[in-house]
Protein backbone atom coordinates (compact mmCIF):
# COMPACT_ATOMS: atom_id res chain seq x y z
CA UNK A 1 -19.86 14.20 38.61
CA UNK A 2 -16.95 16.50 38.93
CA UNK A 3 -15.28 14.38 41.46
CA UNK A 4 -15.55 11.07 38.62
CA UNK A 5 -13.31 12.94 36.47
CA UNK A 6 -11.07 14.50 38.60
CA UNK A 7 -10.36 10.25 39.43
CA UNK A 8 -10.44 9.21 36.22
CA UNK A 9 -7.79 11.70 35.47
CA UNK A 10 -5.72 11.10 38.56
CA UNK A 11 -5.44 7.38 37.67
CA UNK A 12 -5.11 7.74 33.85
CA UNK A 13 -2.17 10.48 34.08
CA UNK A 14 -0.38 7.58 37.23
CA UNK A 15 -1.29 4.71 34.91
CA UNK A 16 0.62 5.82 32.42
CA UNK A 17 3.38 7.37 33.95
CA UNK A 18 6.56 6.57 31.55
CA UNK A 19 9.14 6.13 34.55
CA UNK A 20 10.06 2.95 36.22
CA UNK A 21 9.57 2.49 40.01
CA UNK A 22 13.76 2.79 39.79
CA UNK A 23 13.94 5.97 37.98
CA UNK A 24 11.42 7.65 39.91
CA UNK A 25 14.01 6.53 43.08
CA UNK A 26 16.51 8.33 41.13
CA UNK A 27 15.05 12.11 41.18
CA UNK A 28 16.80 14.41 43.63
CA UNK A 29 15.71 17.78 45.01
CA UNK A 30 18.06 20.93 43.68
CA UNK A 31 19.66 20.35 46.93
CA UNK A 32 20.25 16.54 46.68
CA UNK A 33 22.99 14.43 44.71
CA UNK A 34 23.60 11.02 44.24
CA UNK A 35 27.45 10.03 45.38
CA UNK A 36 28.37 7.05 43.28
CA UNK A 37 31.30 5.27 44.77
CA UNK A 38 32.69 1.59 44.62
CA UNK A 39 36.03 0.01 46.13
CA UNK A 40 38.35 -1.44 43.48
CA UNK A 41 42.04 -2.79 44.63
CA UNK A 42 41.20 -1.54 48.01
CA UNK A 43 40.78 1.43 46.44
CA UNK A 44 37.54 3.79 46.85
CA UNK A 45 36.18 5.64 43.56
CA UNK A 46 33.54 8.31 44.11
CA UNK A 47 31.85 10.78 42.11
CA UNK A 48 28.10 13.15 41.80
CA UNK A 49 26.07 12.55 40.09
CA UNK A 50 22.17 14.13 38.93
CA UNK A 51 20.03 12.35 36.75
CA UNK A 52 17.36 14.16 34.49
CA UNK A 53 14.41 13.06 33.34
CA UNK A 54 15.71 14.15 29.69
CA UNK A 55 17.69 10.91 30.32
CA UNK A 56 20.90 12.83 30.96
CA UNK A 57 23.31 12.33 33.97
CA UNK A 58 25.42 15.59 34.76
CA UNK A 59 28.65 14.74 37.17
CA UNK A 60 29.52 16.85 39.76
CA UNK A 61 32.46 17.41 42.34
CA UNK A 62 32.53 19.34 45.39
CA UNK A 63 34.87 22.59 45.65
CA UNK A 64 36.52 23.45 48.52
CA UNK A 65 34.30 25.37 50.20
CA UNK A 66 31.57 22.06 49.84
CA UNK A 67 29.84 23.74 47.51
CA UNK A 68 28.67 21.21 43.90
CA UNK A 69 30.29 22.46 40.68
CA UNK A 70 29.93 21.30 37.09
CA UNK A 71 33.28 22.45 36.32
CA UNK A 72 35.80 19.29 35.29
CA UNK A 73 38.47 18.51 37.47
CA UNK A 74 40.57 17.87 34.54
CA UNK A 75 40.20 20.54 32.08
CA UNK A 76 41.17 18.39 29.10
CA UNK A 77 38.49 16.46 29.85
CA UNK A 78 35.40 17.87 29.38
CA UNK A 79 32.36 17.66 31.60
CA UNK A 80 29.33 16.75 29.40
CA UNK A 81 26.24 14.98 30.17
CA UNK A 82 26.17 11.31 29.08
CA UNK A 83 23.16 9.31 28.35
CA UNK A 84 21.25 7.04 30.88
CA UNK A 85 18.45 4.42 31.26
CA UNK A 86 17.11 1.60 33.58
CA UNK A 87 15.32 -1.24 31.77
CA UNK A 88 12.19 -2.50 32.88
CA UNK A 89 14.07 -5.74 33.98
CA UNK A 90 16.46 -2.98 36.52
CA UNK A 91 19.82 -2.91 34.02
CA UNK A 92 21.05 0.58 34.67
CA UNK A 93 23.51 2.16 31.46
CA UNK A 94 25.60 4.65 32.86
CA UNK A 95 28.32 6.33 30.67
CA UNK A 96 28.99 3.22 28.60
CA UNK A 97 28.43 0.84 31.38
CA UNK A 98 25.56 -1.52 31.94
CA UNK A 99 24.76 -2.82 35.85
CA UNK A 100 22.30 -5.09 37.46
CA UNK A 101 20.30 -2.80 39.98
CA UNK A 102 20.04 -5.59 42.92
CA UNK A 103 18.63 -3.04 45.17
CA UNK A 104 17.39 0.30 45.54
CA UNK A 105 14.95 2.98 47.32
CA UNK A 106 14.84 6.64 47.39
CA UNK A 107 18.33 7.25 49.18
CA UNK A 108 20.35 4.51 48.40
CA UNK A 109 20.86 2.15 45.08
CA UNK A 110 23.32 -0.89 44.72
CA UNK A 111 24.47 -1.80 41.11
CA UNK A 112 26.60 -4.96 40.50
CA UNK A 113 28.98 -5.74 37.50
CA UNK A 114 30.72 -8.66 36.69
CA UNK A 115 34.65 -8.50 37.10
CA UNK A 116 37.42 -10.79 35.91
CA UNK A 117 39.63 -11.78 38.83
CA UNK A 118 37.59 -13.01 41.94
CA UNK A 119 34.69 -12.68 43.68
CA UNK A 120 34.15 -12.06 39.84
CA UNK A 121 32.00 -9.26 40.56
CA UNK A 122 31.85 -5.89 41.89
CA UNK A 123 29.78 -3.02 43.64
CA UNK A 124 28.55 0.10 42.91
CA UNK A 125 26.42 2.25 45.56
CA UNK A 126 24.66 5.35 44.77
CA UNK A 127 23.67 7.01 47.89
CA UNK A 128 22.28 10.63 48.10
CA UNK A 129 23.29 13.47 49.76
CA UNK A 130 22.32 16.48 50.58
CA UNK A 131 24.35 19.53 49.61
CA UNK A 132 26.09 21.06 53.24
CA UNK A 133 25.35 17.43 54.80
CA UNK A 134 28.03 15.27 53.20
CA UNK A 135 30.19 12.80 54.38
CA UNK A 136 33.87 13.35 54.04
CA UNK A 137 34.75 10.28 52.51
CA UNK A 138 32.90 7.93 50.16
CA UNK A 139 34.30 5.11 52.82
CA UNK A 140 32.61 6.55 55.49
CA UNK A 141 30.02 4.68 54.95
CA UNK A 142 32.04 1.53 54.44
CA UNK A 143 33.86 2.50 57.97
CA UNK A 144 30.10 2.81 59.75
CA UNK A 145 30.49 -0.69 61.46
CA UNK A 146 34.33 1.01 62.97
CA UNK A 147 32.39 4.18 64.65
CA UNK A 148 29.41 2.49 65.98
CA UNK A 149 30.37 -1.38 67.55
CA UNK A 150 27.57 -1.19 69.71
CA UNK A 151 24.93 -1.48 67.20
CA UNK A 152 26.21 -3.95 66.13
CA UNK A 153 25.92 -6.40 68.86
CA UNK A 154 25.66 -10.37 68.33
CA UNK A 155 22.38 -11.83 69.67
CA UNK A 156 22.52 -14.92 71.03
């Protein structure tokens, strides 16, 4: 009889869990932080991020010695956590902003955002990484295809 309840339990507390399948993708480890980046102008943006489940995302940079810090790189401009949300139809807010989630797991999310010059939209990736395994360079990852040619052979 025991074992009834302890399953009627388990599916009534994962029933009515309050998160969205993309939220839950968003939890790190203490140890894990989400690099958001995007290209603008040929131009690569990146930032850290950690999202709480109090619905508040705290940015991060890396110091010199690679270690995360909360401090502002700017002083005058103060480092505070911002709101953030995904709805159940996958629009993410993010400090003012509002992008369509178009794909996403548990180490890598791509956000979209309409733009006004052409392709008339843009991309935003989200990829985590672990503290003391990052990459140098948010286009490192762009600049995969340049370091490894051979994987990416064309099969006739």
């Amino acid at each position: 009889m025991k074992i009834y309840y302890f399953f009627f339990a388990t599916i009534l507390l994962t029933g009515c869990s309050r998160k969205n399948p993309i939220e839950k993708a968003l939890e790190t480890k203490s140890n894990e932080y989400w690099r958001f980046y995007y290209n603008y102008d040929n131009t690569t943006y990146s930032t850290y991020y950690k999202f709480n489940d109090d619905k508040l995302s705290y940015n991060f940079t890396v110091d010199e010695n690679g270690k995360f810090t909360d401090k502002p790189e700017d002083p005058y401009y103060p480092n505070e956590p911002r709101k953030w949300s995904v709805s159940s139809d996958s629009i993410m807010t993010l400090r003012g902003f509002s992008y369509d989630v178009i794909s996403y797991n548990d180490k890598a999310i791509v956000l979209t955002y309409p733009t006004k010059e052409k392709p008339y939209q843009n991309y935003v990736f989200l990829i985590k990484e672990k503290e003391g395994d990052l990459k140098r360079y948010a286009g490192d990852y762009d600049e995969k295809r340049l370091y490894n040619p051979e994987r990416y052979k064309v099969h006739k």
